[in-house]
Structure formats: structure tokens, C-alpha cells
N, C-alpha and C. Protein backbone atom coordinates (compact mmCIF):
# COMPACT_ATOMS: atom_id res chain seq x y z
N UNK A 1 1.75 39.52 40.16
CA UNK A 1 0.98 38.30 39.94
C UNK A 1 0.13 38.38 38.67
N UNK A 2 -0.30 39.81 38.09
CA UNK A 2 -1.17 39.75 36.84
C UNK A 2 -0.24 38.64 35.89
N UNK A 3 1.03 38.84 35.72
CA UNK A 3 1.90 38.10 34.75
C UNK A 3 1.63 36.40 34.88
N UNK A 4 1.15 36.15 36.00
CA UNK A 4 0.90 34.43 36.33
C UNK A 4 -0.64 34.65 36.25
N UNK A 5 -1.34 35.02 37.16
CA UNK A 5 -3.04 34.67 36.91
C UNK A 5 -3.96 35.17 35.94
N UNK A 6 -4.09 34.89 34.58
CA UNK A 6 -4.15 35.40 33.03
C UNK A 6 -5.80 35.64 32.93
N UNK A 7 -7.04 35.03 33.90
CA UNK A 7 -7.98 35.37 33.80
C UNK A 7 -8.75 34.15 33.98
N UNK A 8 -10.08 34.09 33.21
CA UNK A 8 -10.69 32.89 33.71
C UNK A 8 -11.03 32.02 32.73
N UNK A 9 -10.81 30.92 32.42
CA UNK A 9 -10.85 29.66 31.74
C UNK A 9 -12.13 29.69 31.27
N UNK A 10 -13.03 28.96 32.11
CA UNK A 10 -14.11 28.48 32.25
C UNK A 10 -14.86 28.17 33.19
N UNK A 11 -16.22 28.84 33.07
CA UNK A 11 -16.81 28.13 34.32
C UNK A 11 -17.19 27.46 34.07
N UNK A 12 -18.52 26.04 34.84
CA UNK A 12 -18.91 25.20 34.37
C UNK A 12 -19.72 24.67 35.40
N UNK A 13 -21.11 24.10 34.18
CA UNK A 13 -22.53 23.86 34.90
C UNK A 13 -22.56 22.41 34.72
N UNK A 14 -23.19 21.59 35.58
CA UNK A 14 -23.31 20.23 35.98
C UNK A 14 -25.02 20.10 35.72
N UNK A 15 -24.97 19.20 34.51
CA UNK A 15 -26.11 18.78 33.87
C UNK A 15 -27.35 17.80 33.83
N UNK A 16 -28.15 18.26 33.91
CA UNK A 16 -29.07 16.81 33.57
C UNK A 16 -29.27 16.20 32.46
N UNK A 17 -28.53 16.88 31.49
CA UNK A 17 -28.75 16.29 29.94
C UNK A 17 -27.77 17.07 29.11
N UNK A 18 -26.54 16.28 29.51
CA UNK A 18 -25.34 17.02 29.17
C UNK A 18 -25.33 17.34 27.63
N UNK A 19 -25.76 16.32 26.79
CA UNK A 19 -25.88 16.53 25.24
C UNK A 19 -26.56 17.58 25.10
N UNK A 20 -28.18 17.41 25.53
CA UNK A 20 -29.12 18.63 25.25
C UNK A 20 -28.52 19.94 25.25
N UNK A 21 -28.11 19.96 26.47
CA UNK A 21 -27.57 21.61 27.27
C UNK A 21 -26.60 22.15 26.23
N UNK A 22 -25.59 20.97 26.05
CA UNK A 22 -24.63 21.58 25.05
C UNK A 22 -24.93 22.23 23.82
N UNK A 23 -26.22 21.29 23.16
CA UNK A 23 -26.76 21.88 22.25
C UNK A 23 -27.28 23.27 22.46
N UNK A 24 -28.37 22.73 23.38
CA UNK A 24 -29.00 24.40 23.27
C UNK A 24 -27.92 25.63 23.26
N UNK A 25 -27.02 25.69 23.64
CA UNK A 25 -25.75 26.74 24.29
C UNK A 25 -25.15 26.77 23.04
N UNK A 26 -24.93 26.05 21.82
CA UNK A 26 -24.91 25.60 20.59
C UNK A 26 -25.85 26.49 19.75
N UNK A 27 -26.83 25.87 19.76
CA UNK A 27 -27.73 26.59 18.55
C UNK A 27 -28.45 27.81 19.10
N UNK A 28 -28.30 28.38 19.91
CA UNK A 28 -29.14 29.25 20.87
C UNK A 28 -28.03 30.42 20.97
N UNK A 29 -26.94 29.98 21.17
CA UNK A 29 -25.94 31.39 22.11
C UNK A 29 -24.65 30.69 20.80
N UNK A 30 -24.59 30.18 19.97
CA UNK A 30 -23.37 29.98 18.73
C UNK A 30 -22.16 29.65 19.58
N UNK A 31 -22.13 28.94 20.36
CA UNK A 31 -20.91 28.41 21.15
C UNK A 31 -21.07 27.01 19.73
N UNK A 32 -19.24 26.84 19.83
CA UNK A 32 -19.13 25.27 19.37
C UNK A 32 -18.44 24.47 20.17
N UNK A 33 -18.36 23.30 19.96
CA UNK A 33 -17.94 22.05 20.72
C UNK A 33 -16.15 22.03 20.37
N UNK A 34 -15.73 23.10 21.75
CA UNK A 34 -13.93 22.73 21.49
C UNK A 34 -13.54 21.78 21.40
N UNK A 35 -13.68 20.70 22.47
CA UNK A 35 -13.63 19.21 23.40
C UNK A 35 -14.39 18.39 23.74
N UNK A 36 -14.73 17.28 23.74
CA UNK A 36 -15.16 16.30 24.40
C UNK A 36 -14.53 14.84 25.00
N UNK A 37 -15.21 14.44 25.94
CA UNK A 37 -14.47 13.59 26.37
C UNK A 37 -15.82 12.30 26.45
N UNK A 38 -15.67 11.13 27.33
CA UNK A 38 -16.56 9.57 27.14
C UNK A 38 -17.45 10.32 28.48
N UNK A 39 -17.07 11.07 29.87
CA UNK A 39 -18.11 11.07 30.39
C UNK A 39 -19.19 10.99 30.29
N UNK A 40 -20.04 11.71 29.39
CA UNK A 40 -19.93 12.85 28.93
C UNK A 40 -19.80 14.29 29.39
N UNK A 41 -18.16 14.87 28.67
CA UNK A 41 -17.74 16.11 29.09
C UNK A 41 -17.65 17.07 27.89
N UNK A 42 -17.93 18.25 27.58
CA UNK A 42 -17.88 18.89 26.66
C UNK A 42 -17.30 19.86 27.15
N UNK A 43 -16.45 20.71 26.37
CA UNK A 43 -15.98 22.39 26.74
C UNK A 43 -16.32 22.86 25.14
N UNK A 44 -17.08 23.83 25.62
CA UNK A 44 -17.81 24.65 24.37
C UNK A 44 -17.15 26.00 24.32
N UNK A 45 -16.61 26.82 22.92
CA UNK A 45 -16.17 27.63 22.89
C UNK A 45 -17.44 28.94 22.26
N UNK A 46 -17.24 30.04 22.86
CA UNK A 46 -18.12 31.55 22.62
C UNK A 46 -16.90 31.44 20.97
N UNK A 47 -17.75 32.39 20.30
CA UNK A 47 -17.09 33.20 19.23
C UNK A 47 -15.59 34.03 19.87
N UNK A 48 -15.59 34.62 21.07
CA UNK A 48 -14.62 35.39 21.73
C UNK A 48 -13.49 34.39 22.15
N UNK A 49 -13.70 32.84 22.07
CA UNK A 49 -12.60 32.02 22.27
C UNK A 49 -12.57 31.53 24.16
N UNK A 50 -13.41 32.19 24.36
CA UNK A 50 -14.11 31.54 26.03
C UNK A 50 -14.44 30.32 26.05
N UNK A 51 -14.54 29.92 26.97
CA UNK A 51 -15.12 27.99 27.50
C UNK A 51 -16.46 28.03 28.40
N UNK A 52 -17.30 27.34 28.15
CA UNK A 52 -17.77 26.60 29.01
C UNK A 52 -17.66 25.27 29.27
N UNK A 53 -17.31 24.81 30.63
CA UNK A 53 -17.22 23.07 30.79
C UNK A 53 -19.27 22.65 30.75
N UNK A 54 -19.67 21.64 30.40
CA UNK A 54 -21.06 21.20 30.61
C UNK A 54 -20.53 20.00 31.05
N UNK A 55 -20.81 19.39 32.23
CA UNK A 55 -20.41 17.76 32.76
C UNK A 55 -21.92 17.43 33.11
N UNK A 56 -22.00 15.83 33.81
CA UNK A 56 -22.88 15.53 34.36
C UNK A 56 -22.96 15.72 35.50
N UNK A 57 -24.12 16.17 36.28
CA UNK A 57 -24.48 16.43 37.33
C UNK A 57 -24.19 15.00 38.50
N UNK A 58 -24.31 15.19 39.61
CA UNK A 58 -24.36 14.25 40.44
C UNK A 58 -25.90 13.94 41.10
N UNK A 59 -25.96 13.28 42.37
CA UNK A 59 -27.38 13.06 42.90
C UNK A 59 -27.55 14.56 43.65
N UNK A 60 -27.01 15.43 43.79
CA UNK A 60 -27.38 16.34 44.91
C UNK A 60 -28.08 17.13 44.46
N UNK A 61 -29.61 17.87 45.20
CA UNK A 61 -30.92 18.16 44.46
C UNK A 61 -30.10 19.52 44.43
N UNK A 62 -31.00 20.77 43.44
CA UNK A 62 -30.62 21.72 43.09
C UNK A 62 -30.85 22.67 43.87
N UNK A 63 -30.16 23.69 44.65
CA UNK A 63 -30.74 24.72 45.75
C UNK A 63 -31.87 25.63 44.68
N UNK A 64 -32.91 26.20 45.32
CA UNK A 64 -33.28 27.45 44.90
C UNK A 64 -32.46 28.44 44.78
N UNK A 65 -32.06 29.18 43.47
CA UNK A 65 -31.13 30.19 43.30
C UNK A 65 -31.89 31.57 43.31
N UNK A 66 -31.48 33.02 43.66
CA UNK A 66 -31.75 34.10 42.86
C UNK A 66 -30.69 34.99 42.19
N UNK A 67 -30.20 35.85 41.96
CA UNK A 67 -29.01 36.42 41.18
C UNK A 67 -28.16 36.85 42.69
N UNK A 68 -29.09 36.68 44.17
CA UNK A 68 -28.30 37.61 45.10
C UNK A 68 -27.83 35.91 45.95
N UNK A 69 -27.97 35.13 45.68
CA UNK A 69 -28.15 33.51 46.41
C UNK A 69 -26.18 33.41 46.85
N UNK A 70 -26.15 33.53 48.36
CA UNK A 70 -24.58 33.30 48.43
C UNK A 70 -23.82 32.52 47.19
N UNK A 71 -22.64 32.40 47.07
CA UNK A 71 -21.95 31.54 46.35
C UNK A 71 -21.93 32.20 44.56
N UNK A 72 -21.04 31.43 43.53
CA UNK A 72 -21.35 31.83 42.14
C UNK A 72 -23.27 31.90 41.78
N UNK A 73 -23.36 33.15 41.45
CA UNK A 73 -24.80 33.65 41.16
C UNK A 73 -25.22 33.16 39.76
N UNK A 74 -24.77 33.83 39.17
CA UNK A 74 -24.66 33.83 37.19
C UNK A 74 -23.79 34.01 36.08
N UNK A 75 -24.51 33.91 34.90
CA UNK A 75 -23.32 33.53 33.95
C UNK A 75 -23.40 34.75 32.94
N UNK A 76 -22.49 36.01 33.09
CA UNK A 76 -23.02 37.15 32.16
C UNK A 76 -22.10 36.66 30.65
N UNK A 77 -23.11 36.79 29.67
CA UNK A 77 -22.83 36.97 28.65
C UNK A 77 -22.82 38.34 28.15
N UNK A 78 -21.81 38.49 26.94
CA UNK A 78 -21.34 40.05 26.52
C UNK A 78 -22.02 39.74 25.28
N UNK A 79 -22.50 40.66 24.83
CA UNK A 79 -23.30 40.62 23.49
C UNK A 79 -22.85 42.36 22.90
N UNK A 80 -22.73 42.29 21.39
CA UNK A 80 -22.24 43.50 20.62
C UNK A 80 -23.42 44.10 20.66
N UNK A 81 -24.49 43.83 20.50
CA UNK A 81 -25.86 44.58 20.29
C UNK A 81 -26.80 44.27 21.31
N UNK A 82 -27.65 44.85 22.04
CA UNK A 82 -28.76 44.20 22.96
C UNK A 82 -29.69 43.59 21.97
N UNK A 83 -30.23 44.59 21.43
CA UNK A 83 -31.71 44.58 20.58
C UNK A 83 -31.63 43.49 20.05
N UNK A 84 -30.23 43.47 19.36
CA UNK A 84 -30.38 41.64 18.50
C UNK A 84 -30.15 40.68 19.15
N UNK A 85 -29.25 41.12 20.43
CA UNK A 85 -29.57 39.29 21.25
C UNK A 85 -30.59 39.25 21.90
N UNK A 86 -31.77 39.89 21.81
CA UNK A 86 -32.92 40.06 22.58
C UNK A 86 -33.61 39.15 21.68
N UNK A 87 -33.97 40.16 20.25
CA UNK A 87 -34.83 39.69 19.10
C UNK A 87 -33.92 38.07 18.92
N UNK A 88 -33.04 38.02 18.76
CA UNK A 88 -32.75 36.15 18.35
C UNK A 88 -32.91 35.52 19.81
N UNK A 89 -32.60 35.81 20.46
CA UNK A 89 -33.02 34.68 22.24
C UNK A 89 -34.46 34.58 21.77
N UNK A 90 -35.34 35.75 21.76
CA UNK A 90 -36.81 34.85 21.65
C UNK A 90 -37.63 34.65 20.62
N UNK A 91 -36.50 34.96 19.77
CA UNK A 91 -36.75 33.65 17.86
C UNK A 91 -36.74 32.54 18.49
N UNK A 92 -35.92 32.08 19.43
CA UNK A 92 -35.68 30.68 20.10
C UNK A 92 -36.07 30.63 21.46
N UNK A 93 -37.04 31.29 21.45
CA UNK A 93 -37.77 30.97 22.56
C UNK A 93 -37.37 31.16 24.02
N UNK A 94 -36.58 31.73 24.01
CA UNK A 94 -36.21 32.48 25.71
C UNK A 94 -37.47 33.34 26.38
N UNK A 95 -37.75 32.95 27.49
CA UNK A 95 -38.39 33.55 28.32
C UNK A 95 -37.45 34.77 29.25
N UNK A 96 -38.00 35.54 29.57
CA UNK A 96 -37.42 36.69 30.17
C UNK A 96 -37.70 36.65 31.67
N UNK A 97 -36.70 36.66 32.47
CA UNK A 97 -36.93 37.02 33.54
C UNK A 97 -37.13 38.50 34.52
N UNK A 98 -37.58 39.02 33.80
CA UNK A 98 -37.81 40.18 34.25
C UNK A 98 -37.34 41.71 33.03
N UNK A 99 -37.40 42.56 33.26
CA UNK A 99 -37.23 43.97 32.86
C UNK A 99 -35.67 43.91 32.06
N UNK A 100 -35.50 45.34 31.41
CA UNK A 100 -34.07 45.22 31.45
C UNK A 100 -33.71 45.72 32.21
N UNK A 101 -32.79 46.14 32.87
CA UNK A 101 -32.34 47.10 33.91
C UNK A 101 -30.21 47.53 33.16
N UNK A 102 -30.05 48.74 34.30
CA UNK A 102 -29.01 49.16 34.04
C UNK A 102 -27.74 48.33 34.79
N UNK A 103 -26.45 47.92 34.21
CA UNK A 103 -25.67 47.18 34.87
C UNK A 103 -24.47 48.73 35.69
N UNK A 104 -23.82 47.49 36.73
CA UNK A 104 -23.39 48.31 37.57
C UNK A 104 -21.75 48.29 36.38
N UNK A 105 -21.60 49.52 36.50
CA UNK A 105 -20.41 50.04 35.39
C UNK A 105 -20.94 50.64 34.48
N UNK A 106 -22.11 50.51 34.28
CA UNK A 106 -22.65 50.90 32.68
C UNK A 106 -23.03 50.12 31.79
N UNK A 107 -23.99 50.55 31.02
CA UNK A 107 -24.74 49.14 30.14
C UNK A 107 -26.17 48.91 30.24
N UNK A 108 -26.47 47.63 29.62
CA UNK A 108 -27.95 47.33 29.48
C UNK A 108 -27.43 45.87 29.71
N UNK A 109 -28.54 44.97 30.73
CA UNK A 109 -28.37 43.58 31.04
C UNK A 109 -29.64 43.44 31.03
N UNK A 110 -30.09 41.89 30.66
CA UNK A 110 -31.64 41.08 30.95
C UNK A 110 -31.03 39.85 31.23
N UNK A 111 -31.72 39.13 32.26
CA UNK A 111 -31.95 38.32 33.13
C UNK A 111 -32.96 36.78 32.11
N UNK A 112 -32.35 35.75 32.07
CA UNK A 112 -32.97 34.81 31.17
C UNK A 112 -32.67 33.42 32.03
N UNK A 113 -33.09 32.25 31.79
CA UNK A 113 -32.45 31.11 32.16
C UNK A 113 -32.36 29.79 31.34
N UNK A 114 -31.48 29.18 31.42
CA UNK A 114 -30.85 27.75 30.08
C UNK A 114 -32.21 27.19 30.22
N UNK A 115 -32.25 25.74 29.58
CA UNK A 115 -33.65 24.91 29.85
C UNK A 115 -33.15 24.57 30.39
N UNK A 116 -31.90 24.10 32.11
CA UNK A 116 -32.08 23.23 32.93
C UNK A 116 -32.28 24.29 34.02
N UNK A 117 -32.38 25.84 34.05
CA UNK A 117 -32.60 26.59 34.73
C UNK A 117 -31.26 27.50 35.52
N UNK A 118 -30.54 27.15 34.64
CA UNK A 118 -29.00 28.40 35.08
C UNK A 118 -29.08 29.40 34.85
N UNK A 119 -28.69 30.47 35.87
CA UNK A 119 -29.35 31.45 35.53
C UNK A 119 -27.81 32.19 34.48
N UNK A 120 -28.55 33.01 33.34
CA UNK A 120 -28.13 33.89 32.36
C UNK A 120 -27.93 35.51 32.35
N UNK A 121 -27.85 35.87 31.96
CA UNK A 121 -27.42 37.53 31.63
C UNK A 121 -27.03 37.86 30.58
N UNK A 122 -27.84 38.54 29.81
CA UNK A 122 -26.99 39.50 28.15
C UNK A 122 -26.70 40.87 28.70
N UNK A 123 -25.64 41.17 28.47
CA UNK A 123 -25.06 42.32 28.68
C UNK A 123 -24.19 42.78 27.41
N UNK A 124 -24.37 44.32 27.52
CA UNK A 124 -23.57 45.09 26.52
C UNK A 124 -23.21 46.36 27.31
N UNK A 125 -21.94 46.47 27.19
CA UNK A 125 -20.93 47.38 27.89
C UNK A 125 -21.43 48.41 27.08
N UNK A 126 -21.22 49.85 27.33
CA UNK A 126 -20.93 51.23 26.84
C UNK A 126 -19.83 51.31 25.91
């Protein structure tokens, strides 16, 4: 089955300000705008050629999340350097959610969240 199921597309966060979000994820994390569509739907590409979908949200209020919250937790980003996606996240103003800590495999991860409050992760492998 590896030969048919090739990996993962995209995940994708449901917005309150689908333009904004895109931006920030834009000028903040250097994703560009692969696609769009009239919803407004965007699929934003990483430098690595990854997707994110950004759509509009519906009426249903937002659960309280933590990184351990049943269901999809977070969104790890891979970064070549920590130190510099540290120092540029809070050129632009990222707040930190906590410490760095060690990732399970190996590595250095910090804990951040978008401005609509999704939760984030910079990580750099060994």
C-alpha cells in the first residue's frame, strides 16, 4: 500500500478571517498562495511544496484545545534552524507558549499559536 498512500496533502484550519490568517501564515511562516477559490478558499504552499487548506469556519463555537485534547492536536512545523525561527517568529511578534522542550525522536520543538489561536510547533530534527 506505501505505492498508493503517498503521504499527506494538507491539513486544514477553518477560519474567522480567512484573508487575514492566510496572510499572517504568508508573511510570518513564507507560505505562498498556491490556489484560491470565491469561497473564500485558499491552499497555501511551505517553501518544502506542502499545503495548507485555510476555509471559512462555520457557526460551531471553538472547543478549548491543549496539545493532549482528543482528536488532531497540532500543526508541527520543520524549521532548518531553531534559533532563527525563534529570533524571526518574535520579530513578528509570536508569543510563546511555554519553554522549549525536547521532541519525541529527537530535536528541539516550541509551542506558539496563529492569531485565531491554532495551535503551532517549530521543530528541528537532529
Amino acid at each position: 500500500m506505501r505505492e498508493v498512500f503517498l503521504g499527506i496533502d494538507h491539513p486544514a484550519i477553518a477560519a474567522d478571517d480567512v484573508e487575514s490568517l492566510t496572510k499572517w501564515y504568508c508573511e510570518t511562516l513564507g507560505y505562498k498562495v498556491f490556489a484560491q477559490a470565491d469561497k473564500p478558499v485558499y491552499i497555501i504552499e511551505a517553501p518544502d511544496g506542502t499545503y495548507i487548506e485555510v476555509m471559512p469556519k462555520d457557526e460551531t463555537s471553538r472547543p478549548d484545545r491543549t496539545v493532549n485534547t482528543p482528536g488532531w492536536s497540532h500543526l508541527a512545523l520543520r524549521v532548518s534552524d531553531m534559533d532563527k525561527a525563534m529570533a524571526a517568529l518574535e520579530a513578528k511578534g509570536v508569543e510563546w507558549l511555554g519553554e522549549e522542550f525536547l521532541a519525541v525522536g529527537g530535536g528541539r520543538i516550541r509551542n506558539f499559536n496563529d492569531p485565531e489561536g491554532n495551535l503551532l510547533q517549530i521543530l528541528q530534527r537532529k
